[in-house]
PDB file of N, CA and C in Angstrom:
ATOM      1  N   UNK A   1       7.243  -9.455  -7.711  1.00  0.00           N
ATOM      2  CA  UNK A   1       6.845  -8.230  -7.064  1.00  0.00           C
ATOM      3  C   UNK A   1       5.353  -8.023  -7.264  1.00  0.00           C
ATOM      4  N   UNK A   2       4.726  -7.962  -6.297  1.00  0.00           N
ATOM      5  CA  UNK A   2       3.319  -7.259  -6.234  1.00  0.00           C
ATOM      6  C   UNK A   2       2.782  -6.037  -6.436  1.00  0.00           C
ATOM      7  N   UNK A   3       2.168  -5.327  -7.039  1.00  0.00           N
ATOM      8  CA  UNK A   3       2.105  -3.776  -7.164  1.00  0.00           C
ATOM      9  C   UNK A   3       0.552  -3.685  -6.924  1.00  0.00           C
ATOM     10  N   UNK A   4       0.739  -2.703  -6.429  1.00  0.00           N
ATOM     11  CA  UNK A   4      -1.276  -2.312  -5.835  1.00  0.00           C
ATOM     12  C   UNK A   4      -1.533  -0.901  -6.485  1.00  0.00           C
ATOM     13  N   UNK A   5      -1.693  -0.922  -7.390  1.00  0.00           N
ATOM     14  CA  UNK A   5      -2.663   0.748  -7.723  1.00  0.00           C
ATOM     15  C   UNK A   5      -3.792   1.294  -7.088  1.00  0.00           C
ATOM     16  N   UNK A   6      -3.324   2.459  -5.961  1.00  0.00           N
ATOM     17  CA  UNK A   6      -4.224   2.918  -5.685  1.00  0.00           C
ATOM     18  C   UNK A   6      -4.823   4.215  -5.693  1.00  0.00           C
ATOM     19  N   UNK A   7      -4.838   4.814  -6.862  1.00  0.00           N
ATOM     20  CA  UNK A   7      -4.361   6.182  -7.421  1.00  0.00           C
ATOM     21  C   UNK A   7      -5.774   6.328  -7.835  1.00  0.00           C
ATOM     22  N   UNK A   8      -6.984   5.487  -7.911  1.00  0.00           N
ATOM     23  CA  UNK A   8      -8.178   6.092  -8.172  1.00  0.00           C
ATOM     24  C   UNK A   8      -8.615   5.834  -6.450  1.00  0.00           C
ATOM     25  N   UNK A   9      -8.219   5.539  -5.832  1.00  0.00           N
ATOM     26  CA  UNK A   9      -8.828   5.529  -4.086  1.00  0.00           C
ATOM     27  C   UNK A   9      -9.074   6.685  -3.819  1.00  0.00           C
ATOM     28  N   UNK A  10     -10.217   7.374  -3.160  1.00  0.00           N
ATOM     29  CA  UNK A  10     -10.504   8.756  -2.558  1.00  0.00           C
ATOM     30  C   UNK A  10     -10.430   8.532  -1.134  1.00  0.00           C
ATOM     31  N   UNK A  11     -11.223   7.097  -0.743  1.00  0.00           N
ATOM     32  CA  UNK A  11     -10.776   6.969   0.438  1.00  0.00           C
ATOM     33  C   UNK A  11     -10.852   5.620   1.079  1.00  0.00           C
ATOM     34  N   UNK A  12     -10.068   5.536   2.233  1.00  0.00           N
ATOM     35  CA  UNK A  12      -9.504   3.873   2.333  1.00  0.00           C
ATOM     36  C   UNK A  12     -10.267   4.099   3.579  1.00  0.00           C
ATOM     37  N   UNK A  13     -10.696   2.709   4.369  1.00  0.00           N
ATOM     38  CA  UNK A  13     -11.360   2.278   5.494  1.00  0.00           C
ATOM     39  C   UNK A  13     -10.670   1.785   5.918  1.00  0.00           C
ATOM     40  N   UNK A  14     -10.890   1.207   7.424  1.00  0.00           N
ATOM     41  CA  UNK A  14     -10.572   0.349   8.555  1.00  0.00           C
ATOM     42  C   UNK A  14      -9.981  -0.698   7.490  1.00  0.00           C
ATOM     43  N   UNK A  15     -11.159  -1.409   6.667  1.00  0.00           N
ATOM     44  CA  UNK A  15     -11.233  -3.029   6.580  1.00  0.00           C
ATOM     45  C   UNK A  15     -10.009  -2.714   5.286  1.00  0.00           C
ATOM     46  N   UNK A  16     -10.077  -1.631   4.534  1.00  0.00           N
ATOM     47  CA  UNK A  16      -9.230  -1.134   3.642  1.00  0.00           C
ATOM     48  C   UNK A  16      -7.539  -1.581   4.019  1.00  0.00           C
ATOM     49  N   UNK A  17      -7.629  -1.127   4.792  1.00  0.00           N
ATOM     50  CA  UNK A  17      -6.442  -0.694   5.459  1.00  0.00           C
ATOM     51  C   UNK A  17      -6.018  -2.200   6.003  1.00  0.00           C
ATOM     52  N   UNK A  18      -6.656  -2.730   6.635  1.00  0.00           N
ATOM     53  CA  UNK A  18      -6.475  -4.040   7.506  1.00  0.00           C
ATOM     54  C   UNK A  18      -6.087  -5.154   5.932  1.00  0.00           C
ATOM     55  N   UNK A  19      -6.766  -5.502   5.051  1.00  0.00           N
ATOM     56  CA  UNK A  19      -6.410  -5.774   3.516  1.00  0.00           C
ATOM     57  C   UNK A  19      -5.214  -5.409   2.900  1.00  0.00           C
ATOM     58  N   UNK A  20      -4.788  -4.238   3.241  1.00  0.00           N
ATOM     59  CA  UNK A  20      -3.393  -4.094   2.518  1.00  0.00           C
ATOM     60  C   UNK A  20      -2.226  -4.467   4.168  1.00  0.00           C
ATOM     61  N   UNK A  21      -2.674  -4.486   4.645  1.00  0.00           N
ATOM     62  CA  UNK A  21      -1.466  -4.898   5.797  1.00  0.00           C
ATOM     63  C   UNK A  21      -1.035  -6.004   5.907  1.00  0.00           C
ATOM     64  N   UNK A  22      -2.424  -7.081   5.970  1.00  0.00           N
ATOM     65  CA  UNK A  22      -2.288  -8.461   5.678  1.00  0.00           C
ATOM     66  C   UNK A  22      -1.698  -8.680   4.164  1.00  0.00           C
ATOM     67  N   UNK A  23      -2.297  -8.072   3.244  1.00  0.00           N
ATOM     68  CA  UNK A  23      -1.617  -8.479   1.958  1.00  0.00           C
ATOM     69  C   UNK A  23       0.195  -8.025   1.801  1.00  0.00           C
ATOM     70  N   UNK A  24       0.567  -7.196   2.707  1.00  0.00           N
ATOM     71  CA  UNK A  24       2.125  -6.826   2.486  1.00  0.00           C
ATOM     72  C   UNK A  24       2.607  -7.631   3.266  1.00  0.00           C
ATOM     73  N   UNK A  25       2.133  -8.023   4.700  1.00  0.00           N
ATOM     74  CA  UNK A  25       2.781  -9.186   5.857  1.00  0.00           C
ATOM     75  C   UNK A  25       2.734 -10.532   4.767  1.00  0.00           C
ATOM     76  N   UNK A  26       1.625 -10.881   4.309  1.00  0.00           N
ATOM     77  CA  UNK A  26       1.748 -12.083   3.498  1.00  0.00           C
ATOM     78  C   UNK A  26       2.779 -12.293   2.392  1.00  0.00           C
ATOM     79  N   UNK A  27       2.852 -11.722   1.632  1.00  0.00           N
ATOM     80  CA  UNK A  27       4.129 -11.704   0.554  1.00  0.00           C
ATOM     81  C   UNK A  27       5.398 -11.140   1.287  1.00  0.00           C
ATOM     82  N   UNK A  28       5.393 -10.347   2.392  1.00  0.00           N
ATOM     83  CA  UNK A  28       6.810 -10.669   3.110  1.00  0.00           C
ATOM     84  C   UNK A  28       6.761 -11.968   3.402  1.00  0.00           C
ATOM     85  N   UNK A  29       6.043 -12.384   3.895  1.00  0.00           N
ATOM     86  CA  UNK A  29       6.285 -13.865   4.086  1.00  0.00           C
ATOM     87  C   UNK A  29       6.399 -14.807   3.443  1.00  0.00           C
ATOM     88  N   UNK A  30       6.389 -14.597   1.772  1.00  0.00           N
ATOM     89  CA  UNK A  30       6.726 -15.288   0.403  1.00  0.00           C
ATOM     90  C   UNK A  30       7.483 -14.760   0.116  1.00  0.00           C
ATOM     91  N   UNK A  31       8.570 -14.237   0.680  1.00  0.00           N
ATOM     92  CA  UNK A  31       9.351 -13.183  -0.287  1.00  0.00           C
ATOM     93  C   UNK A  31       9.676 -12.280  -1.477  1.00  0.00           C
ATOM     94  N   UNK A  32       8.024 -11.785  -1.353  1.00  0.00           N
ATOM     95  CA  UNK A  32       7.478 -11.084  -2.533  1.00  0.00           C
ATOM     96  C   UNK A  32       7.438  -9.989  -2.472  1.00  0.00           C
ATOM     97  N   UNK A  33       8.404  -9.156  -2.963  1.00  0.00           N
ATOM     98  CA  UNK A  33       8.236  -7.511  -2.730  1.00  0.00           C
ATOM     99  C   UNK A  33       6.493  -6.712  -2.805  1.00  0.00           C
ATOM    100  N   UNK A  34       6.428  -6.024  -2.532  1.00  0.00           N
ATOM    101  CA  UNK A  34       5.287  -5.407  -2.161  1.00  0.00           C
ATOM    102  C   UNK A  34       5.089  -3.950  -2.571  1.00  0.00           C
ATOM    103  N   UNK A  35       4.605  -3.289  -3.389  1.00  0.00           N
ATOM    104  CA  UNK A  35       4.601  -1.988  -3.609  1.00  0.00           C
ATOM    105  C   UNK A  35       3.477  -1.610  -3.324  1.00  0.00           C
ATOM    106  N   UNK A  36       3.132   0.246  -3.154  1.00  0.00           N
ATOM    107  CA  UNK A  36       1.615   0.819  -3.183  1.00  0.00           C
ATOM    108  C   UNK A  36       2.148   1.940  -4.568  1.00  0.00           C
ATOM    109  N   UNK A  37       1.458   2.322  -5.127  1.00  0.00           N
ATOM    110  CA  UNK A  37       1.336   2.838  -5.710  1.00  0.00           C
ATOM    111  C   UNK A  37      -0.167   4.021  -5.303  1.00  0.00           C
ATOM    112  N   UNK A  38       0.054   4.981  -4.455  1.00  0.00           N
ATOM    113  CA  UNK A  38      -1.372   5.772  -4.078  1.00  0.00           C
ATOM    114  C   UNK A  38      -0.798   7.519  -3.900  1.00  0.00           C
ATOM    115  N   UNK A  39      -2.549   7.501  -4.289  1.00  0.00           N
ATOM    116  CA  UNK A  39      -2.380   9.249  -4.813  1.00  0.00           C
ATOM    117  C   UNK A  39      -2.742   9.758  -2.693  1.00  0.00           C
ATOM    118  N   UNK A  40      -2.994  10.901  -2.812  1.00  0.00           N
ATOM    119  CA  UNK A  40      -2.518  12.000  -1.442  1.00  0.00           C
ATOM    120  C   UNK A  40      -3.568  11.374  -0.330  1.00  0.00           C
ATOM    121  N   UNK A  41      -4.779  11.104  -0.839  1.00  0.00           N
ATOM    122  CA  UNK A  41      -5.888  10.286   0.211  1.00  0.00           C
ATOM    123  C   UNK A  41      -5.257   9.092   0.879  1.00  0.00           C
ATOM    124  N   UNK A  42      -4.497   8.447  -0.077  1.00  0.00           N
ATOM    125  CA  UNK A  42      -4.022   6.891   0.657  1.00  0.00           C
ATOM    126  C   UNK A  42      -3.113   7.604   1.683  1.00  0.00           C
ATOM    127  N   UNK A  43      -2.079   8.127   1.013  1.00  0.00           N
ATOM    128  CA  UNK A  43      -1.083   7.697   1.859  1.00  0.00           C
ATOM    129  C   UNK A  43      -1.683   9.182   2.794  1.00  0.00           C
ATOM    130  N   UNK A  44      -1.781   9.926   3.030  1.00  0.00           N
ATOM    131  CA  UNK A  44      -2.538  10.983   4.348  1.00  0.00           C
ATOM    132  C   UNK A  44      -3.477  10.064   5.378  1.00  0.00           C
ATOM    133  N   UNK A  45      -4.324   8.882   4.804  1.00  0.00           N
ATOM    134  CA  UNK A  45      -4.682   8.362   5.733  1.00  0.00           C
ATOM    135  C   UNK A  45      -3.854   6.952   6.404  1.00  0.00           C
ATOM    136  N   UNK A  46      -2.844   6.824   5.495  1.00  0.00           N
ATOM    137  CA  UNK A  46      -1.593   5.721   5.944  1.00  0.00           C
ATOM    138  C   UNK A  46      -0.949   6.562   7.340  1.00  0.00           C
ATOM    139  N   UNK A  47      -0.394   8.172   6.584  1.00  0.00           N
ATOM    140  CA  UNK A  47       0.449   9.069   7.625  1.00  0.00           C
ATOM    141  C   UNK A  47      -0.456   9.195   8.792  1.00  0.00           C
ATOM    142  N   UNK A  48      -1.957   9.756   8.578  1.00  0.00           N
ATOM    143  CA  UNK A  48      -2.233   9.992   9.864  1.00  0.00           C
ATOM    144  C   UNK A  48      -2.407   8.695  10.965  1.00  0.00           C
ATOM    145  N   UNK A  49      -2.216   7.453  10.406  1.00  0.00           N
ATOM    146  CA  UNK A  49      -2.274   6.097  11.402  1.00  0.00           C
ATOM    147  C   UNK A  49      -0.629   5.724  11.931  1.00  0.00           C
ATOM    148  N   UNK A  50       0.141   6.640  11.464  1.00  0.00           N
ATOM    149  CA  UNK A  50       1.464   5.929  11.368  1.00  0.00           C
ATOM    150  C   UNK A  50       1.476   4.988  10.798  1.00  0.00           C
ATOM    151  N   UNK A  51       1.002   4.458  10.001  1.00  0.00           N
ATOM    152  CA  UNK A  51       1.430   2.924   9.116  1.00  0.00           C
ATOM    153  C   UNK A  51       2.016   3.243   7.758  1.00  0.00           C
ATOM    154  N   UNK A  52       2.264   4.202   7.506  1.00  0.00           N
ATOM    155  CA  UNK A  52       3.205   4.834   6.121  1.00  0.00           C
ATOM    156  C   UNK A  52       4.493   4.577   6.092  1.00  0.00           C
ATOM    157  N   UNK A  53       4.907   4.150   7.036  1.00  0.00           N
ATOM    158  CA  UNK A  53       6.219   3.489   7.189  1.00  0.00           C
ATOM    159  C   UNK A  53       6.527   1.909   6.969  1.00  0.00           C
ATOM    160  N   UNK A  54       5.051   1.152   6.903  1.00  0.00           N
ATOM    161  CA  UNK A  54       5.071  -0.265   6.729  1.00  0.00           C
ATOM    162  C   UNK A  54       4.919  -0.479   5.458  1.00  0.00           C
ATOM    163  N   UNK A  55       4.710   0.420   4.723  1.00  0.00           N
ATOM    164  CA  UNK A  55       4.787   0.552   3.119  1.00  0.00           C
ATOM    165  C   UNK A  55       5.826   0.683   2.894  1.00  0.00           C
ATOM    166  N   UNK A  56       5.990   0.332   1.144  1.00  0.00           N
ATOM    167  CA  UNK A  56       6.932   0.885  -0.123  1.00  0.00           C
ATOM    168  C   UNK A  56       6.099   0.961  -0.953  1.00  0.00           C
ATOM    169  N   UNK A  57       6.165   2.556  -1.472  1.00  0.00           N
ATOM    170  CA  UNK A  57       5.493   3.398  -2.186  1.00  0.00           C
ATOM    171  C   UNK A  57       6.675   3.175  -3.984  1.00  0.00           C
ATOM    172  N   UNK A  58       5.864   3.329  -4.764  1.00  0.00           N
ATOM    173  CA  UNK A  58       6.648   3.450  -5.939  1.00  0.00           C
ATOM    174  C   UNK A  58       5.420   4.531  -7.135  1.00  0.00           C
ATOM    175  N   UNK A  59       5.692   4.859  -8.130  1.00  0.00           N
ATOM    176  CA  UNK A  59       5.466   5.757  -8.396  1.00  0.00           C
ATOM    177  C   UNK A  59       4.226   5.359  -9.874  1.00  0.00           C
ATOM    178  N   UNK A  60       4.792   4.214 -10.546  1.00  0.00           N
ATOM    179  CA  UNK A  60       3.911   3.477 -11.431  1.00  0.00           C
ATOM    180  C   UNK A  60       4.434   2.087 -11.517  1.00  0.00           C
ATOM    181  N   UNK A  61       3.295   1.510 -12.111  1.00  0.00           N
ATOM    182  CA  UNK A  61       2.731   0.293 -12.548  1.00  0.00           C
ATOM    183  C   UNK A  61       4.857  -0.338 -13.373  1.00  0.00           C
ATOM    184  N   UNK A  62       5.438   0.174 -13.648  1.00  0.00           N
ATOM    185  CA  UNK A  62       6.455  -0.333 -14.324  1.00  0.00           C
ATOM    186  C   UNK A  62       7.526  -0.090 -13.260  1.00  0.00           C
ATOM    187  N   UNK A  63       7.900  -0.474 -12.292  1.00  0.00           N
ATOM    188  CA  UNK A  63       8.620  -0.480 -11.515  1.00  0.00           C
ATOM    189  C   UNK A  63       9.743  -1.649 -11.446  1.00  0.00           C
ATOM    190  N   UNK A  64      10.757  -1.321 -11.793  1.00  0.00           N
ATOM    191  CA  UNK A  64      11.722  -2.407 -11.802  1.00  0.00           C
ATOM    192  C   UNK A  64      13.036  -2.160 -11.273  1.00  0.00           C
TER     193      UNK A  64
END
């Protein structure tokens, strides 16, 4: 499983954004689970793109 902390992010970009999409398509494609871990900036700018749904969000770093 992969886990991404993004809980000190204030704010994510284009290229931001394009980086974690490719990085979750890629380990789907290794069959590597994929988590985000992000505070209200990430995922508000995930919701306002609609792409908050191509995530799995988990809550901390110890996720099992």
């Amino acid at each position: 499983m992969l886990v991404v902390d993004l809980r000190a992010v204030d704010f994510l970009g284009a290229q931001g954004i394009v980086v974690l999409n490719n990085a979750c398509q890629h380990a789907q494609a290794c069959h590597i689970a994929f988590r985000l871990i992000a505070g209200k900036a990430v995922q508000r700018m995930l919701q306002a793109l609609g792409m908050v749904k191509n995530f799995e969000f988990c809550d901390n770093i110890d996720y099992t």
